[in-house]
Protein backbone atom coordinates (compact mmCIF):
# COMPACT_ATOMS: atom_id res chain seq x y z
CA UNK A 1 -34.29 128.52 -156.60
CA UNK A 2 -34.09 127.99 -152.98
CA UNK A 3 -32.16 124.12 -153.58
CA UNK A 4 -29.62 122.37 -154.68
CA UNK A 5 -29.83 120.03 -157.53
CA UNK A 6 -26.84 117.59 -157.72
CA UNK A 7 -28.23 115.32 -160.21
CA UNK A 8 -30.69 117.18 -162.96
CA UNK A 9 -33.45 114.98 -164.31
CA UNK A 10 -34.02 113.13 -161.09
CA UNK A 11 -36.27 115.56 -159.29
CA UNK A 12 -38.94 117.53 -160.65
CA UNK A 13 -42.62 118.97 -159.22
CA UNK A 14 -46.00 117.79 -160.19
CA UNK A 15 -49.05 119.05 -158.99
CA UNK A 16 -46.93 120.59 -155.96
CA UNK A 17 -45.31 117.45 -154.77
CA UNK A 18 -41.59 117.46 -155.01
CA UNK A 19 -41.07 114.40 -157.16
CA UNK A 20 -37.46 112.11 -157.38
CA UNK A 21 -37.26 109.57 -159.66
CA UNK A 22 -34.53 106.64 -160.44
CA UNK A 23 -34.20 104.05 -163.28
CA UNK A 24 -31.58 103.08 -160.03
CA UNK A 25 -28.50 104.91 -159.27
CA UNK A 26 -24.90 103.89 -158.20
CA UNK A 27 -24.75 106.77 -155.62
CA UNK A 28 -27.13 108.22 -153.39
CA UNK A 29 -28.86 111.73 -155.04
CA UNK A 30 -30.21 114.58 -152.72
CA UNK A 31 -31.87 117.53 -153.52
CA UNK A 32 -30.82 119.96 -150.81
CA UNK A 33 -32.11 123.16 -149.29
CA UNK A 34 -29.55 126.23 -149.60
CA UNK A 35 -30.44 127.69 -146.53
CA UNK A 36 -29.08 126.24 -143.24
CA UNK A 37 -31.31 125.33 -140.22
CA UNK A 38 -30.16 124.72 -136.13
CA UNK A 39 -33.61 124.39 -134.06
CA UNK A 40 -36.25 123.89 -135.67
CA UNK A 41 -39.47 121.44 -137.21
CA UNK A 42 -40.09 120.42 -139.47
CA UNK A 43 -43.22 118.55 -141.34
CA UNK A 44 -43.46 116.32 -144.49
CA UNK A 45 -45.80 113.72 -146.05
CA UNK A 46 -44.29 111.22 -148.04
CA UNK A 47 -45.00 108.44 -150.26
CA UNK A 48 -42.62 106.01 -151.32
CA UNK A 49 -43.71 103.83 -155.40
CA UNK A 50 -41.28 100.67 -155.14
CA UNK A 51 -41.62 97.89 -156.81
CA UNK A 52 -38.46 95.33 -155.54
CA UNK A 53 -39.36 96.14 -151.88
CA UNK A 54 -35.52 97.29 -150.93
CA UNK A 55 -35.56 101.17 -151.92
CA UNK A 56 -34.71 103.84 -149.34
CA UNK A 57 -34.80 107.18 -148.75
CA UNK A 58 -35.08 109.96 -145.86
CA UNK A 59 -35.15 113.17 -145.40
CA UNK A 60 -31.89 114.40 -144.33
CA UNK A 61 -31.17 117.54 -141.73
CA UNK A 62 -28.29 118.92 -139.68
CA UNK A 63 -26.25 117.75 -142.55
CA UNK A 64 -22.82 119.25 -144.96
CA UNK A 65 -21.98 117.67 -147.95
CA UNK A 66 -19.20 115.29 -148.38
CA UNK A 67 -16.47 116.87 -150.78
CA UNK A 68 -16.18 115.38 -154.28
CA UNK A 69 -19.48 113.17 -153.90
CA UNK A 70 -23.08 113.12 -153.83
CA UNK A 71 -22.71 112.25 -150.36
CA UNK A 72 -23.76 114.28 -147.36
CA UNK A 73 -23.33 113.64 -143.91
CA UNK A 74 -25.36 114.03 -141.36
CA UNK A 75 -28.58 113.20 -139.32
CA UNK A 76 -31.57 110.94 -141.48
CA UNK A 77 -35.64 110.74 -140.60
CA UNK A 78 -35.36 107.48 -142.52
CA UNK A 79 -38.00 105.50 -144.73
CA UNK A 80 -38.08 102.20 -146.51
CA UNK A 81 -37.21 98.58 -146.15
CA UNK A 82 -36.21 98.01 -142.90
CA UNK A 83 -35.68 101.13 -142.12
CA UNK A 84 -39.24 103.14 -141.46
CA UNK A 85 -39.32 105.64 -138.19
CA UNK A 86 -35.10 105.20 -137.38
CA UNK A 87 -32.88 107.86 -137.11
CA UNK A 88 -29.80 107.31 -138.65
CA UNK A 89 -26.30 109.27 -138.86
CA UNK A 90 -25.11 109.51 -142.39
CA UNK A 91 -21.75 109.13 -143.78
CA UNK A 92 -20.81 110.63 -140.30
CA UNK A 93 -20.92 107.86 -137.82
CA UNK A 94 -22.88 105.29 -140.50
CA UNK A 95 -24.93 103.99 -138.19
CA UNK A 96 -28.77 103.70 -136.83
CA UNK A 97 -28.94 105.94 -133.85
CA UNK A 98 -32.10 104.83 -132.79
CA UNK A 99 -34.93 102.42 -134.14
CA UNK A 100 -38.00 103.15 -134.39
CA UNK A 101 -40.90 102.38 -131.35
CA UNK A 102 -43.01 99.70 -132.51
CA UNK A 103 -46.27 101.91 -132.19
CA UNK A 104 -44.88 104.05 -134.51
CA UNK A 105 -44.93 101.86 -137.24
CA UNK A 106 -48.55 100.46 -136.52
CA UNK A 107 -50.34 103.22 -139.06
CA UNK A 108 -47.26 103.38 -141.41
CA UNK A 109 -48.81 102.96 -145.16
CA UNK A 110 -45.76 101.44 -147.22
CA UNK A 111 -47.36 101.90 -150.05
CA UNK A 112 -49.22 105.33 -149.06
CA UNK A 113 -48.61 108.69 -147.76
CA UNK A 114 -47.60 109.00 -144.52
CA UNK A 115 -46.05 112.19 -142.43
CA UNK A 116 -42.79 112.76 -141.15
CA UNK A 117 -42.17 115.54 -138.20
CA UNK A 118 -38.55 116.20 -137.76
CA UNK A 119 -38.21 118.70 -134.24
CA UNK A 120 -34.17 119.68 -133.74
CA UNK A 121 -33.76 121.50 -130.61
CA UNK A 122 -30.27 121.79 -128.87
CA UNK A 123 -28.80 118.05 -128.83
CA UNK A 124 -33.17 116.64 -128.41
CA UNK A 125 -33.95 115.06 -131.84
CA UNK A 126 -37.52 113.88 -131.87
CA UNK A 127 -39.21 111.61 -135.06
CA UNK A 128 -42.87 111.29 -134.75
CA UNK A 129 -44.00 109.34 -137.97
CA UNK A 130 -47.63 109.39 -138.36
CA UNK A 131 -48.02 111.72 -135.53
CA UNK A 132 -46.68 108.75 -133.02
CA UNK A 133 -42.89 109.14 -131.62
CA UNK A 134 -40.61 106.95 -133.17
CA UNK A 135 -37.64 108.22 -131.65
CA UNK A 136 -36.70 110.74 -129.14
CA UNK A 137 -33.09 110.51 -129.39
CA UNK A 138 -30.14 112.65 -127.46
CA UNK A 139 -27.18 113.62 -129.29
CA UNK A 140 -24.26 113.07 -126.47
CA UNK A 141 -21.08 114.19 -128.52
CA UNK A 142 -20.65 118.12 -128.23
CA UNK A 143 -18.42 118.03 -131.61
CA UNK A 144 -21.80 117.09 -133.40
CA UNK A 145 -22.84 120.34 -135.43
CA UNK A 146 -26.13 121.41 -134.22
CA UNK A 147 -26.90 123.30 -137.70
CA UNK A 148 -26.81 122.33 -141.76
CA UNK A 149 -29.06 122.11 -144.60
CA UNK A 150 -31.85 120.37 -145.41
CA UNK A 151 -32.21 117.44 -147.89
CA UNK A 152 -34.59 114.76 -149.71
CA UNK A 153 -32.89 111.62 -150.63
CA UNK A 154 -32.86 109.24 -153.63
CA UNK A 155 -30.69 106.24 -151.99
CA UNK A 156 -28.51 103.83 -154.27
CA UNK A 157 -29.94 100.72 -155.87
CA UNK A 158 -33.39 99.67 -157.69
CA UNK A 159 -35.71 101.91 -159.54
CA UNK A 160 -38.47 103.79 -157.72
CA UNK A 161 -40.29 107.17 -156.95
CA UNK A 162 -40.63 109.44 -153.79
CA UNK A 163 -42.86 112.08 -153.73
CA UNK A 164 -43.14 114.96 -151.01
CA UNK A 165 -45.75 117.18 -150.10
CA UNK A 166 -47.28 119.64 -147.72
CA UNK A 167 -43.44 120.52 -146.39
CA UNK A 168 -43.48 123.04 -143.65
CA UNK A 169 -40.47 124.32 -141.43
CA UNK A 170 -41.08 126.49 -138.37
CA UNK A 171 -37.62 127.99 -136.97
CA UNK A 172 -37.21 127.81 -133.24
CA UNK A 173 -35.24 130.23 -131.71
């Protein structure tokens, strides 16, 4: 009751892990949180079933929805292919922000669960992946909204599964 479904029959929960699943999609798919968040962190263990080696997903934050689309924009903890640790800005700017630090990926489990912590304070975005910083990025454009829901993503392209677990979210003030 507290999200946002756009695409029913995607996501689901098993055994308390919030489950998405695609046969592969034309569009990108988010299940979204209705409640917005500014400052805050926010903790997640992942695990990402892929077969073909190019699926993606992330856990989106900060972010609005794009009108008349499944799109939303804003910031991305991303995961997958080439991808694992970055921040990047969704259908806002389109671009990787940052990469990830090499050390962060050294106990990344492709295949396993892993753990995401997303901290927003003020215009300081930090991604620790695995408990290792990632990226410890500075937002420099003031017009950047510093508050917007939540999201897990199902990206365009091949079949696979994400599963989520353990999700906690402490508000800063």
């Amino acid at each position: 009751d507290d999200f946002i479904v756009d695409t029913p029959g995607l996501w689901s929960v098993e055994n308390g892990e919030i489950v998405g699943r695609t046969p592969g999609l034309k569009y990108n798919d988010f299940l979204r949180t209705k409640k917005h968040y500014g400052d805050f962190v926010l903790k997640a263990k992942f695990k990402m079933t892929d077969s073909s080696g190019r699926a993606n997903s992330g856990i989106q934050f900060r972010s609005k929805p794009v009108e008349n689309s499944h799109e939303v924009s804003g910031y991305q903890a991303d995961m997958g292919m080439q991808y694992w640790g970055c921040l990047y800005d969704e259908s806002r700017r389109r671009k990787i922000l940052a990469t990830a630090r090499p050390e962060a990926l050294e106990k990344l489990d492709k295949s396993g669960w892993n753990e995401y912590e997303i901290s927003a304070r003020g215009n300081r975005i930090v991604l620790k992946l695995n408990g290792i910083v990632s990226v410890d990025y500075t937002e420099d454009d003031p017009a950047i909204e510093r508050d917007g829901f939540i999201a897990l993503q199902l990206h365009s392209g091949p079949a696979f599964e994400m599963r989520f677990k353990d999700l906690m979210i402490q508000v800063l003030k």
